[in-house]
C-alpha atoms as a PDB file:
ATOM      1  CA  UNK A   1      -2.833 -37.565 -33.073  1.00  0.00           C
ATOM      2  CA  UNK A   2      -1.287 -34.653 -34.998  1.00  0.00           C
ATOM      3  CA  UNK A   3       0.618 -31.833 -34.559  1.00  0.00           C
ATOM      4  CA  UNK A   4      -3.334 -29.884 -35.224  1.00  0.00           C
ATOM      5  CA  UNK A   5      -5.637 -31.767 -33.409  1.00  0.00           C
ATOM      6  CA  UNK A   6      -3.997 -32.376 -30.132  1.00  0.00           C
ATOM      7  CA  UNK A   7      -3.110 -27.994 -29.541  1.00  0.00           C
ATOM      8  CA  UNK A   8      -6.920 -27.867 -30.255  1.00  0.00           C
ATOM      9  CA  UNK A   9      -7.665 -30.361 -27.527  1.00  0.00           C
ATOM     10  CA  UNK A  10      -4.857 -28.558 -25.469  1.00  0.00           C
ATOM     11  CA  UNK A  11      -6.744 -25.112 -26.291  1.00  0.00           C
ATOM     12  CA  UNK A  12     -10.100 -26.481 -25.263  1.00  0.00           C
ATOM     13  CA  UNK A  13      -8.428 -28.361 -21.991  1.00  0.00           C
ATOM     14  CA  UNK A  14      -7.100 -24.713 -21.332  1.00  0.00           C
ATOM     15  CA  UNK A  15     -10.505 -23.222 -21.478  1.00  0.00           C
ATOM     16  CA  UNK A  16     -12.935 -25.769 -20.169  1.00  0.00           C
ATOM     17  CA  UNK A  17     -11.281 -27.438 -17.705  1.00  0.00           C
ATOM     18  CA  UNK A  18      -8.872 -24.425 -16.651  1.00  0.00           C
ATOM     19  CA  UNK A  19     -10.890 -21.780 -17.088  1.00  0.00           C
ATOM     20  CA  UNK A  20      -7.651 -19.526 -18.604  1.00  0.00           C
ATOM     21  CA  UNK A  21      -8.201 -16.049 -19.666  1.00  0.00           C
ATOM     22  CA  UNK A  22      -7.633 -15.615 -23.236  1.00  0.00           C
ATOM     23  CA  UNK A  23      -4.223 -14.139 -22.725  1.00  0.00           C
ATOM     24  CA  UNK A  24      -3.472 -17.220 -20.300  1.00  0.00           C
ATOM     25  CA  UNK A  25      -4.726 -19.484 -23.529  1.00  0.00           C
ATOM     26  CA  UNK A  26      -2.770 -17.335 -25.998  1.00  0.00           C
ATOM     27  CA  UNK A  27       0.757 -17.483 -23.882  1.00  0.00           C
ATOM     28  CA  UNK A  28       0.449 -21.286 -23.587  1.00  0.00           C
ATOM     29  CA  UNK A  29       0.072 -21.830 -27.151  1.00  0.00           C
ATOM     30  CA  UNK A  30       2.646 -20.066 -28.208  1.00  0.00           C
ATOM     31  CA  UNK A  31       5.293 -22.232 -25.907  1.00  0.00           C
ATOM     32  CA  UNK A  32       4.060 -25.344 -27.645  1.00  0.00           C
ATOM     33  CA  UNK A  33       4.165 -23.470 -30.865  1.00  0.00           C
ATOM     34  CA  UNK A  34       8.101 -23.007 -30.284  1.00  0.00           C
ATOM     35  CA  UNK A  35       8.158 -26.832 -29.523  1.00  0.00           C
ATOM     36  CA  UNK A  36       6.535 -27.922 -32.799  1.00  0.00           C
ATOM     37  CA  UNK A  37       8.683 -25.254 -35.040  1.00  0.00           C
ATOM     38  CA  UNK A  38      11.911 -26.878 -33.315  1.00  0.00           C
ATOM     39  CA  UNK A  39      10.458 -30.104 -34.127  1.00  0.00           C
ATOM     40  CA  UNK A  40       9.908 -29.162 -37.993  1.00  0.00           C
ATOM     41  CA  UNK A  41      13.039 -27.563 -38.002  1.00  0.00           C
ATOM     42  CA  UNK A  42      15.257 -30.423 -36.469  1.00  0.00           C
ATOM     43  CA  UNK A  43      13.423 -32.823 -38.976  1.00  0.00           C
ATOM     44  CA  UNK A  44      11.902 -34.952 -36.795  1.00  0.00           C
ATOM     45  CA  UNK A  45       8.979 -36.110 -37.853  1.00  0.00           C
ATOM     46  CA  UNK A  46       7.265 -37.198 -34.602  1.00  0.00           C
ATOM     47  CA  UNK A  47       4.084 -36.296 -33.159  1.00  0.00           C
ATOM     48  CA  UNK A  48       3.720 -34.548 -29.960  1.00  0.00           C
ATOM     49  CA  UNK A  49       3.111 -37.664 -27.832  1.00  0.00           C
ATOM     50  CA  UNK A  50       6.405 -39.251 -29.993  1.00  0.00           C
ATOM     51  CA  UNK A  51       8.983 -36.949 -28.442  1.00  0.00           C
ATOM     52  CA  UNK A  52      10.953 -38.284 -25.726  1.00  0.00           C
ATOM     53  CA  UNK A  53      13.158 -36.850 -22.592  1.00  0.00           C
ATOM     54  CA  UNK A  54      16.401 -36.916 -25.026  1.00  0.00           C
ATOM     55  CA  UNK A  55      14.164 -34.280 -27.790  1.00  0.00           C
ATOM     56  CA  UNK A  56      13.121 -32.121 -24.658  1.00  0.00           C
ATOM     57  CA  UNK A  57      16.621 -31.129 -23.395  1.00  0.00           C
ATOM     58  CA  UNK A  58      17.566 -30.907 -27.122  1.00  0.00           C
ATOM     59  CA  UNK A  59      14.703 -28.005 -27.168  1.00  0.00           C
ATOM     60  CA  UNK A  60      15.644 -26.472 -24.317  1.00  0.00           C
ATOM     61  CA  UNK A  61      19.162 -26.070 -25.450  1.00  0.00           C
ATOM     62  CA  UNK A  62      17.718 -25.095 -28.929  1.00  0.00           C
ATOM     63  CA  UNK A  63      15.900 -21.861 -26.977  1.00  0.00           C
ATOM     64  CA  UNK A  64      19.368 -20.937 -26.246  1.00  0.00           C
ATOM     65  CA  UNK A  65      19.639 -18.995 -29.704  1.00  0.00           C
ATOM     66  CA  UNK A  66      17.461 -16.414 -28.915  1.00  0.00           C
ATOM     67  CA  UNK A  67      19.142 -15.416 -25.733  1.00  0.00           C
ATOM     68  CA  UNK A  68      16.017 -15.506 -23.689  1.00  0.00           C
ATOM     69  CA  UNK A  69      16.249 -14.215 -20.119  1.00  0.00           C
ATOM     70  CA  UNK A  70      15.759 -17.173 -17.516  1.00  0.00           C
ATOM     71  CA  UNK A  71      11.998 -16.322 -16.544  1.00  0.00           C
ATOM     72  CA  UNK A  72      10.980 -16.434 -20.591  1.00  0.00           C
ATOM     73  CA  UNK A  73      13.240 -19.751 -20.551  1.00  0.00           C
ATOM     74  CA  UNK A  74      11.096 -20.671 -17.216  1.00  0.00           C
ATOM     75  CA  UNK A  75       7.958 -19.763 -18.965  1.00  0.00           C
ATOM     76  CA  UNK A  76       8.206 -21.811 -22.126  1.00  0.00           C
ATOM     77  CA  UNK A  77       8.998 -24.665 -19.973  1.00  0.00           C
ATOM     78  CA  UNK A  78       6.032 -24.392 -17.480  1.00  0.00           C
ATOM     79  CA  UNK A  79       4.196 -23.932 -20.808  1.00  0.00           C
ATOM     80  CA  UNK A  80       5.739 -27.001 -22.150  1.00  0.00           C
ATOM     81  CA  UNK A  81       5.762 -29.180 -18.799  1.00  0.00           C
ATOM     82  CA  UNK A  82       1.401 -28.215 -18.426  1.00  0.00           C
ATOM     83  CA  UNK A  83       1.124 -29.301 -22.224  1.00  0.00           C
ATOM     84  CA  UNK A  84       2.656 -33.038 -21.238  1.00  0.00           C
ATOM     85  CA  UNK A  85       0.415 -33.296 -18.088  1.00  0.00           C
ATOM     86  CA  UNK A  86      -2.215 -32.313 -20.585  1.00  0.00           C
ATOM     87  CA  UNK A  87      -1.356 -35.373 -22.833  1.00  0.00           C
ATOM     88  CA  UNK A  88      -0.864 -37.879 -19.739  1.00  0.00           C
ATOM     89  CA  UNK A  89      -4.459 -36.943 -18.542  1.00  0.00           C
ATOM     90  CA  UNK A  90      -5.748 -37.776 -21.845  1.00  0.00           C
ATOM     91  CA  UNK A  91      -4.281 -41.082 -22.119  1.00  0.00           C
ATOM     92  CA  UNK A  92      -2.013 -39.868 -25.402  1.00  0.00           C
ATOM     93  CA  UNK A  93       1.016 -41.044 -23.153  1.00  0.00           C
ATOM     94  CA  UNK A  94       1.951 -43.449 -20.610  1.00  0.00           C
ATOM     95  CA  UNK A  95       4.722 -41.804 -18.684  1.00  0.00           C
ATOM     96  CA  UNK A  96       5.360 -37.692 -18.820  1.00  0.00           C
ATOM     97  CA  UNK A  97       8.760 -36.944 -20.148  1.00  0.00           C
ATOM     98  CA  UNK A  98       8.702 -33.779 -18.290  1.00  0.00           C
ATOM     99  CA  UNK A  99       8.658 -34.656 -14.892  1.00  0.00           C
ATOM    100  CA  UNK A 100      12.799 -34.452 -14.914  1.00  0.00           C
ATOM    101  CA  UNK A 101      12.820 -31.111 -16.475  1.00  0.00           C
ATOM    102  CA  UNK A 102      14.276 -28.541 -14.591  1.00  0.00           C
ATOM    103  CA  UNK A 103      13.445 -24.762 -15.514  1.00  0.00           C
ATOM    104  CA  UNK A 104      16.156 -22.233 -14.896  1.00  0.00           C
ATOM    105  CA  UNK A 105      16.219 -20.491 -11.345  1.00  0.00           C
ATOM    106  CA  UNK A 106      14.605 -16.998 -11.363  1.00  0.00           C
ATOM    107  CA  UNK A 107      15.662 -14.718  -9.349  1.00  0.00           C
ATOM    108  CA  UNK A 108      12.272 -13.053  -7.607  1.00  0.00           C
ATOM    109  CA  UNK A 109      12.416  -9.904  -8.213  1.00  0.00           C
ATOM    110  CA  UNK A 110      11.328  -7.848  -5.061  1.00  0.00           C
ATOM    111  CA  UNK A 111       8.649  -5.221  -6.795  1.00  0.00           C
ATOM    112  CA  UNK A 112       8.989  -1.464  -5.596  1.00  0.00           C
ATOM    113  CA  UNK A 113       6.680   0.180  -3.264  1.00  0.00           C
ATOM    114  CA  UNK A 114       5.592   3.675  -2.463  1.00  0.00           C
ATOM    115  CA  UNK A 115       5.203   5.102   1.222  1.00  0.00           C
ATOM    116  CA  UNK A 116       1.647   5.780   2.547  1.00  0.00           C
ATOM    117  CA  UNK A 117       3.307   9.349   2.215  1.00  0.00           C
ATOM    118  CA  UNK A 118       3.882   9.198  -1.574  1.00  0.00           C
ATOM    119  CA  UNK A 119       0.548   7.247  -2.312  1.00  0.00           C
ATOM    120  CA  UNK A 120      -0.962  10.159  -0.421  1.00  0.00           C
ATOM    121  CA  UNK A 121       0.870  12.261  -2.704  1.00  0.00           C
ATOM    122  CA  UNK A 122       0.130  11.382  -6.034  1.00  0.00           C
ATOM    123  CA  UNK A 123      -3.606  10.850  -5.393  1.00  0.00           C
ATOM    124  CA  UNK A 124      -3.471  14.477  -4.395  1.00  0.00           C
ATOM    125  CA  UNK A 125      -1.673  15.713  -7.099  1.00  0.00           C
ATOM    126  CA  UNK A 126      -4.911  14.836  -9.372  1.00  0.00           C
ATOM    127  CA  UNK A 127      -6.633  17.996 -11.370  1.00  0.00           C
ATOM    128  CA  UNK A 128     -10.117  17.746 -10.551  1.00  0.00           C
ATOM    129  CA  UNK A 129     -10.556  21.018 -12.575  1.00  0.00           C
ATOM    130  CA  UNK A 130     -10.472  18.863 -15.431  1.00  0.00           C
ATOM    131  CA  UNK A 131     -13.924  16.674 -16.636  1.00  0.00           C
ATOM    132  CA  UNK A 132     -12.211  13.289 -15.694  1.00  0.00           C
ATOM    133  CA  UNK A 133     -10.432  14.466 -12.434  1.00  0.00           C
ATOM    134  CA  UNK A 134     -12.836  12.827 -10.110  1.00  0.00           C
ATOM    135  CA  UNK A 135     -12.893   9.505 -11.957  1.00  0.00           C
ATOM    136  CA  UNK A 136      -8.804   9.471 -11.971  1.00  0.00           C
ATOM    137  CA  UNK A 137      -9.027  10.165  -8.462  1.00  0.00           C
ATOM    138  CA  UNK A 138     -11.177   7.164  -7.721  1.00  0.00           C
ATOM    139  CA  UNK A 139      -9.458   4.903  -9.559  1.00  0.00           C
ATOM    140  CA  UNK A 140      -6.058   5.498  -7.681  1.00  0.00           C
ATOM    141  CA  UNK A 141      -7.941   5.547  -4.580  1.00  0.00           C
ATOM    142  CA  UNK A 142      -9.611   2.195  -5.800  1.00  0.00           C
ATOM    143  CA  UNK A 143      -6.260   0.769  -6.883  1.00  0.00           C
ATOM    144  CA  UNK A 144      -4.432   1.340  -3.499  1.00  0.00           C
ATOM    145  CA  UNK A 145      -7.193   0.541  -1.210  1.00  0.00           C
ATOM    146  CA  UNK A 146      -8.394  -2.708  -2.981  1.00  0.00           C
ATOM    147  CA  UNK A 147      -4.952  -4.272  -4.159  1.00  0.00           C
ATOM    148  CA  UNK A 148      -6.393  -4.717  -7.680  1.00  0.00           C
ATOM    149  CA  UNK A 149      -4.389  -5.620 -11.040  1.00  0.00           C
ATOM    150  CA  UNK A 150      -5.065  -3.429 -13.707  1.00  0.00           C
ATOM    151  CA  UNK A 151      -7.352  -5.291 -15.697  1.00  0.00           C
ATOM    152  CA  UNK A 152      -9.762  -5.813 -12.582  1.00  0.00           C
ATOM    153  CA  UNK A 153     -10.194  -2.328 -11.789  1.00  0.00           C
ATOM    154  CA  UNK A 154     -11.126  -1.859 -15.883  1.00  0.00           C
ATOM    155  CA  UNK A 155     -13.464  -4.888 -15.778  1.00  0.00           C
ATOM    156  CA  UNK A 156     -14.779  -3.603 -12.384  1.00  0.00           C
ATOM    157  CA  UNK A 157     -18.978  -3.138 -12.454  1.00  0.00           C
ATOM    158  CA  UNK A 158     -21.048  -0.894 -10.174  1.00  0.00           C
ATOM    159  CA  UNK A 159     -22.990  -3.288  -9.251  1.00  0.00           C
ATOM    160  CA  UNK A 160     -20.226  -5.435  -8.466  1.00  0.00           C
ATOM    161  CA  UNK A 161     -19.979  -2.134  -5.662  1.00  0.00           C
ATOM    162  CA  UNK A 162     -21.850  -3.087  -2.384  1.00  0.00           C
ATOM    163  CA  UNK A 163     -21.634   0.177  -0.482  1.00  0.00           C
ATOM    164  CA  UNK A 164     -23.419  -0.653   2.441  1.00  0.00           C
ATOM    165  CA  UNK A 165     -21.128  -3.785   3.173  1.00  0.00           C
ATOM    166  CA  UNK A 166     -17.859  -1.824   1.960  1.00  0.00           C
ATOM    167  CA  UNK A 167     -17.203  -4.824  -0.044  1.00  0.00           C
ATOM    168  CA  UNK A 168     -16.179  -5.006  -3.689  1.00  0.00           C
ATOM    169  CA  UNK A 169     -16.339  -8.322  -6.499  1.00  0.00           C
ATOM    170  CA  UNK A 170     -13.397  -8.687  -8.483  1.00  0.00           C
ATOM    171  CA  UNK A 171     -13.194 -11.035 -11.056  1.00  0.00           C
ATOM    172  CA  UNK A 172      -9.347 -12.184 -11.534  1.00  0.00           C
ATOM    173  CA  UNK A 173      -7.830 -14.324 -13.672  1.00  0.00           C
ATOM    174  CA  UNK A 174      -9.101 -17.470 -14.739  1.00  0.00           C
ATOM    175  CA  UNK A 175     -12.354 -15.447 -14.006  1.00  0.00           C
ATOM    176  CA  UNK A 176     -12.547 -16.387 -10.542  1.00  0.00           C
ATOM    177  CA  UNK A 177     -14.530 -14.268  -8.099  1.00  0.00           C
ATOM    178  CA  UNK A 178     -13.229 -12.826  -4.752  1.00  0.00           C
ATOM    179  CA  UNK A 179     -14.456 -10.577  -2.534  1.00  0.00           C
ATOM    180  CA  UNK A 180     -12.035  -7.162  -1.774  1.00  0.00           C
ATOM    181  CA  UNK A 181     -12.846  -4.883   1.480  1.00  0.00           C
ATOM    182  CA  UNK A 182     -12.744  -1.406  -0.484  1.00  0.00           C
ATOM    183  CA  UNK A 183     -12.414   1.563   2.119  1.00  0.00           C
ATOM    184  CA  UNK A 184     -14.430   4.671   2.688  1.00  0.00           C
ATOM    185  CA  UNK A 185     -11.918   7.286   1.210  1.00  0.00           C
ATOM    186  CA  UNK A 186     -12.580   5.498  -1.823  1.00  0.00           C
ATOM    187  CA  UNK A 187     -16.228   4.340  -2.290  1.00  0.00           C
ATOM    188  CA  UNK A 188     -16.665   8.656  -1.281  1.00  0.00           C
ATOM    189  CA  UNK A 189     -14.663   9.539  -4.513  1.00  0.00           C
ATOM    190  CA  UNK A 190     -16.422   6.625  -6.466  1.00  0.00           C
ATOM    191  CA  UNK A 191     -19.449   8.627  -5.225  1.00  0.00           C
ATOM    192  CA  UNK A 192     -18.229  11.727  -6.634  1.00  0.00           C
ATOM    193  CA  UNK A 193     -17.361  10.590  -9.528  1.00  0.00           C
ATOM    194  CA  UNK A 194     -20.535   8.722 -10.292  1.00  0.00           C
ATOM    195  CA  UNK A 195     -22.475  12.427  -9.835  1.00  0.00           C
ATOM    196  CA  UNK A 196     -20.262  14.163 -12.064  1.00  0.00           C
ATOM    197  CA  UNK A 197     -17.951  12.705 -14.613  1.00  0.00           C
ATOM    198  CA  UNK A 198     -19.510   9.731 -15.052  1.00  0.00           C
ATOM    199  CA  UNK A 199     -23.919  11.094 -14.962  1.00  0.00           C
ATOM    200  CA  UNK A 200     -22.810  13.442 -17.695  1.00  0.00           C
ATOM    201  CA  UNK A 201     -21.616  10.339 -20.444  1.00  0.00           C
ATOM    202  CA  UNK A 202     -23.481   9.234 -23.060  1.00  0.00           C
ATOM    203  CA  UNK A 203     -25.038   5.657 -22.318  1.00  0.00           C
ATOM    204  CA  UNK A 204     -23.263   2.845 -24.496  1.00  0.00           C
ATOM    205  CA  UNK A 205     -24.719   0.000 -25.370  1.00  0.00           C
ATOM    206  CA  UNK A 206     -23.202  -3.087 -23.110  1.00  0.00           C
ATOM    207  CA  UNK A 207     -20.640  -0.721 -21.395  1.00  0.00           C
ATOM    208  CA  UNK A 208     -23.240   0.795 -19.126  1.00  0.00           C
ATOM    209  CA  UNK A 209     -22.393  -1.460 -15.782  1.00  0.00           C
ATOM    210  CA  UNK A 210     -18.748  -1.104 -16.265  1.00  0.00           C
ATOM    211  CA  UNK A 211     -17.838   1.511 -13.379  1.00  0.00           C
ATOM    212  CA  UNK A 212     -14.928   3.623 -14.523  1.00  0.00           C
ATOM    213  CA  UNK A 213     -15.345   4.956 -17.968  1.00  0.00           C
ATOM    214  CA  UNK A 214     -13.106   7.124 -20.948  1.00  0.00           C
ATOM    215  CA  UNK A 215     -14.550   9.988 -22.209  1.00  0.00           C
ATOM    216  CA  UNK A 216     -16.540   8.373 -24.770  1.00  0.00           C
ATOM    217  CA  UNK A 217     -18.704   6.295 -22.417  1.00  0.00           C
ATOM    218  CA  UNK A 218     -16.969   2.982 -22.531  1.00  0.00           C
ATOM    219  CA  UNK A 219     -14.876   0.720 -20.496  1.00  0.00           C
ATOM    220  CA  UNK A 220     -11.503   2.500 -19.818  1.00  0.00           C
ATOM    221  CA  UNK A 221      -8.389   0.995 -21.358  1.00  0.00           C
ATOM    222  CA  UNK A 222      -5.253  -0.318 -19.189  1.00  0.00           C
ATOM    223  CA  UNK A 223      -3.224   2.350 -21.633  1.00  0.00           C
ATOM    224  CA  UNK A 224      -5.517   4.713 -20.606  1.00  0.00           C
ATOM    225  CA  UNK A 225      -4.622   3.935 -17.059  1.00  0.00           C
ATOM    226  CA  UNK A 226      -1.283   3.608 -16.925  1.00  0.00           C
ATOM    227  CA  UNK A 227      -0.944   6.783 -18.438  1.00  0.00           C
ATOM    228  CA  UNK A 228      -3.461   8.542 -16.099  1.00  0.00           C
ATOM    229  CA  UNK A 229      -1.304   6.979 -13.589  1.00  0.00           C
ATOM    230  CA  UNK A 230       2.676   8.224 -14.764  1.00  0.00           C
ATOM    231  CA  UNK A 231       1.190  11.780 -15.428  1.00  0.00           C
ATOM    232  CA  UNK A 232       0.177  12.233 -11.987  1.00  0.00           C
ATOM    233  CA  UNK A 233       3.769  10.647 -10.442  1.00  0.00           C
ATOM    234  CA  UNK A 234       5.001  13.433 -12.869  1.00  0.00           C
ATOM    235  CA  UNK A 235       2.428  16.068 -11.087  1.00  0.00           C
ATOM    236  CA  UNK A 236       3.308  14.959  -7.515  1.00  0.00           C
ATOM    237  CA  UNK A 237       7.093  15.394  -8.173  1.00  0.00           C
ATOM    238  CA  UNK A 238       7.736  11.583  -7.712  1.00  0.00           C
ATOM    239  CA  UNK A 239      11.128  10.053  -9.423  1.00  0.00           C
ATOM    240  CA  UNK A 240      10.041   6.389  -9.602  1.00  0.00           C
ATOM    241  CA  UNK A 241       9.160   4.414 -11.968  1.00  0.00           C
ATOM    242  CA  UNK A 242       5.332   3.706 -11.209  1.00  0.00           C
ATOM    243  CA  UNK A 243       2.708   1.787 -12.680  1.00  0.00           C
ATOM    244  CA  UNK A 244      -0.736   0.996 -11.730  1.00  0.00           C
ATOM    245  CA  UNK A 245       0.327  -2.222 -10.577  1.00  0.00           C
ATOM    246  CA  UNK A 246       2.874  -0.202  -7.803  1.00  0.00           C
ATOM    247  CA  UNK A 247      -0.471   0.500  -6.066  1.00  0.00           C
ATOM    248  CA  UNK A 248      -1.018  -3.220  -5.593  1.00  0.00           C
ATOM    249  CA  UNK A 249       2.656  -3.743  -4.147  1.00  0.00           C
ATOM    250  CA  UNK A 250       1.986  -0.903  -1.697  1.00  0.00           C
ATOM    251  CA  UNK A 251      -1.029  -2.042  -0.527  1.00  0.00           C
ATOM    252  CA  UNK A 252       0.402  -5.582  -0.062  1.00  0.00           C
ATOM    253  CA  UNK A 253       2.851  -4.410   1.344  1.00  0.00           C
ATOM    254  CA  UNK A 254       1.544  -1.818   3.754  1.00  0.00           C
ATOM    255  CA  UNK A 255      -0.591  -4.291   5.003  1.00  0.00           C
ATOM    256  CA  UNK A 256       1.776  -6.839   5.896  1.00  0.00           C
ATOM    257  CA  UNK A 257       3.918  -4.433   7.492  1.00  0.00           C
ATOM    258  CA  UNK A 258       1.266  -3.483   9.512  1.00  0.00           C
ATOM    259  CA  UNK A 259       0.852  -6.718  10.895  1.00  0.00           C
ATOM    260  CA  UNK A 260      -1.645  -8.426   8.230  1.00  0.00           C
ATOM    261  CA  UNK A 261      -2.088 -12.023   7.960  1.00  0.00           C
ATOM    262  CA  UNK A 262      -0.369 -13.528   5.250  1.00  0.00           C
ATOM    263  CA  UNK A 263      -3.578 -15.852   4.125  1.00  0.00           C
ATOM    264  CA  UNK A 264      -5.742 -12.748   4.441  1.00  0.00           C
ATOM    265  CA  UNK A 265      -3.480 -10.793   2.314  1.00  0.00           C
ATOM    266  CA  UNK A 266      -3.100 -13.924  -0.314  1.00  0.00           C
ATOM    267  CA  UNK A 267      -7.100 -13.724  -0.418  1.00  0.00           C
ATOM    268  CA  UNK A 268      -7.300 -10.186  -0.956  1.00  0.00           C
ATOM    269  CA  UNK A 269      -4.909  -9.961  -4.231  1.00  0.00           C
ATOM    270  CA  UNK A 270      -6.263 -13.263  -5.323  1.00  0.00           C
ATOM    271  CA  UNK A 271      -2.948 -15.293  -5.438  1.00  0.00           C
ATOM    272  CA  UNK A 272      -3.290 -18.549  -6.031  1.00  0.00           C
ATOM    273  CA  UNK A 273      -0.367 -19.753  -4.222  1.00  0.00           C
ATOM    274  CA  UNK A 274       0.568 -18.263  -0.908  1.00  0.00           C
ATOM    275  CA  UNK A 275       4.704 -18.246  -2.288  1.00  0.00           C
ATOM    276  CA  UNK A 276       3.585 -15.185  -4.567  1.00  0.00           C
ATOM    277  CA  UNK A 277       2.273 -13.715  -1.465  1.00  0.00           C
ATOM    278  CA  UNK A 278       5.283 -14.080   0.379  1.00  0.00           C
ATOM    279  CA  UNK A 279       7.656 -11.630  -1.909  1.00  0.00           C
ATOM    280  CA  UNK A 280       5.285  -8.889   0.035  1.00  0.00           C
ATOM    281  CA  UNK A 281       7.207  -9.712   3.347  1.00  0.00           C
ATOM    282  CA  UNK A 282      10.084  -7.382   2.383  1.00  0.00           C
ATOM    283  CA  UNK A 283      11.289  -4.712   5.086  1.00  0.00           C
ATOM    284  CA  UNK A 284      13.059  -1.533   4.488  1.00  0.00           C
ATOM    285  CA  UNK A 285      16.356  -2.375   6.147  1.00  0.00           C
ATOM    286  CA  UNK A 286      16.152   0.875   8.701  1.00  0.00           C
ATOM    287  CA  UNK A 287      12.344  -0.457   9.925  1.00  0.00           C
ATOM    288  CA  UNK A 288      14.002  -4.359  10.094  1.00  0.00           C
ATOM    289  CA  UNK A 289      16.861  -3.020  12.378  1.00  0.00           C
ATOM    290  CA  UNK A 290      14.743  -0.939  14.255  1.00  0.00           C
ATOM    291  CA  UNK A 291      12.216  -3.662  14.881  1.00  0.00           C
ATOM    292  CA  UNK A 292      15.634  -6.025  15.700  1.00  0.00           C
ATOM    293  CA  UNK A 293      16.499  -3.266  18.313  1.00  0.00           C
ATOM    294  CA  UNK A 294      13.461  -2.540  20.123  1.00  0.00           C
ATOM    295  CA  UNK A 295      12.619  -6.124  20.409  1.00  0.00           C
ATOM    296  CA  UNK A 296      15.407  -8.423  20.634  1.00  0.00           C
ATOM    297  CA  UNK A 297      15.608  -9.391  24.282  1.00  0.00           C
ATOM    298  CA  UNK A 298      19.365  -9.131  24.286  1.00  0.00           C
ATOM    299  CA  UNK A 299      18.812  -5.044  22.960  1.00  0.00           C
ATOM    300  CA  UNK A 300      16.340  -4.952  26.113  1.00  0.00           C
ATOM    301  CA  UNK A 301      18.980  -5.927  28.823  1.00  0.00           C
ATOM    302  CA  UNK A 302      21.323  -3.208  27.059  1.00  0.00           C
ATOM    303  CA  UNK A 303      19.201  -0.819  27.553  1.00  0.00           C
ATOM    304  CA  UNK A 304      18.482  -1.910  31.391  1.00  0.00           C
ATOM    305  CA  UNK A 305      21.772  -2.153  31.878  1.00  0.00           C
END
């Protein structure tokens, strides 16, 4: 097969059989796009299934050029390493050059939080003298007590809302469903909202189940978010640099530090893999010693003593 036809059947094995998000599609194709222009550009006229271990490293130390930070390096390589297993499940090759491939370390990055304190803060820095005040309020109310990326929150549908349960259905990535506990505090602005903001929109055409909503009736836009989100950091006096996706850290991270189950947690953000969970299990060094010294049976006999 060709360079053409097997990244269609990749494409389609991405879609149909993973059930990728578009964006999930796009970012894998472009890694094996990089591996076919080094392949043009090195001369070698092989087809996908043609290269061998020797090309690989080659490619890898071809990225090099570009100076690419270790996680894009790791990226391209995951990309790269799904592509082969892609190849060896379709019988295109007998043994998957891959396998002794070995990404650069990354360095997990632990993600910053806000205290219950500061959430508390911003959400009450919102101006609900403004039209879209009680929608903005809902949606950081939503956003901390549900956990949810960006992009669920803006594909989130009222009926896709079960009040009477206090449940929400999120649809992550690779459009799988999960169901989010969604507190009281924030179904009662979603409420409020609903019998303002939102009753006094015009009715668009296909956008009408889609719960939050700009100005113009339709679904509301990540920018549109993330904007709606510094401005009100800026209103509550806050010098961090926060995103909507700081509200999903917190609430990880409150809840874990509350005592959470880990699996539980994992469920509720919709991790696939209990290790991305696990970066939520960072302390704040004053509430690790403290825990060290109230606990720590050797700190107990101290004190007795």
């Amino acid at each position: 097969m060709d360079w053409h036809s097997t990244v269609l059947g990749f494409k389609h094995y991405l879609i149909l059989e993973k059930s990728l998000s578009p964006n999930s599609v796009e970012a894998y194709l472009r890694d094996v796009d990089k591996l076919q222009i080094y392949a043009e550009q090195k001369n070698k006229n092989l087809n996908p299934e043609q290269l061998k271990l020797h090309d690989l490293e080659d490619f890898i130390g071809w990225l090099q050029q570009f100076n690419l930070e270790d996680r894009s390096q790791a990226r391209i390589i995951s990309g790269i390493k799904t592509f082969y297993k892609f190849l060896l499940l379709e019988d295109l090759i007998a043994d998957n050059p891959t396998e002794l491939i070995e990404a650069p370390k990354v360095k997990r990055k632990i993600p910053d939080v806000l205290s219950a304190e500061e959430v508390e803060l911003i959400i009450n820095a919102v101006d609900l003298s403004v039209p879209q005040g009680h929608r903005n309020k809902a949606i950081l109310e939503t956003l901390y007590s549900c956990g949810l990326r960006v992009s669920e929150l803006c594909d989130l549908l009222i009926s896709n809302v079960f009040e009477e349960t206090g449940f929400i259905k999120v649809v992550g990535k690779g459009n799988k469903e999960r169901l989010v506990p969604i507190g009281e505090q924030a179904i009662h602005e979603i409420n409020l909202y609903k019998n303002n903001f939102r009753k006094q929109l015009a009715q668009v055409k296909g956008q009408e189940d889609f719960l939050f909503l700009n100005r113009f009736g339709k679904k509301i836009s990540r920018i549109s978010v993330f904007e709606m989100v510094k401005e009100n950091v800026l209103r509550a006096g806050i010098h961090k640099e926060v995103s909507p996706h700081t509200f999903r850290h917190s609430f990880a991270t409150h809840l874990i530090e509350g005592g959470a189950n880990l699996r539980a947690v994992q469920e509720m953000l919709g991790h696939e893999s209990i290790t991305t969970t696990e970066i939520y299990t960072h302390l704040d060094l004053n509430y690790l010693r403290e825990t060290v010294m109230r606990f720590h049976p050797m700190n107990q006999k101290t004190k007795m003593e």
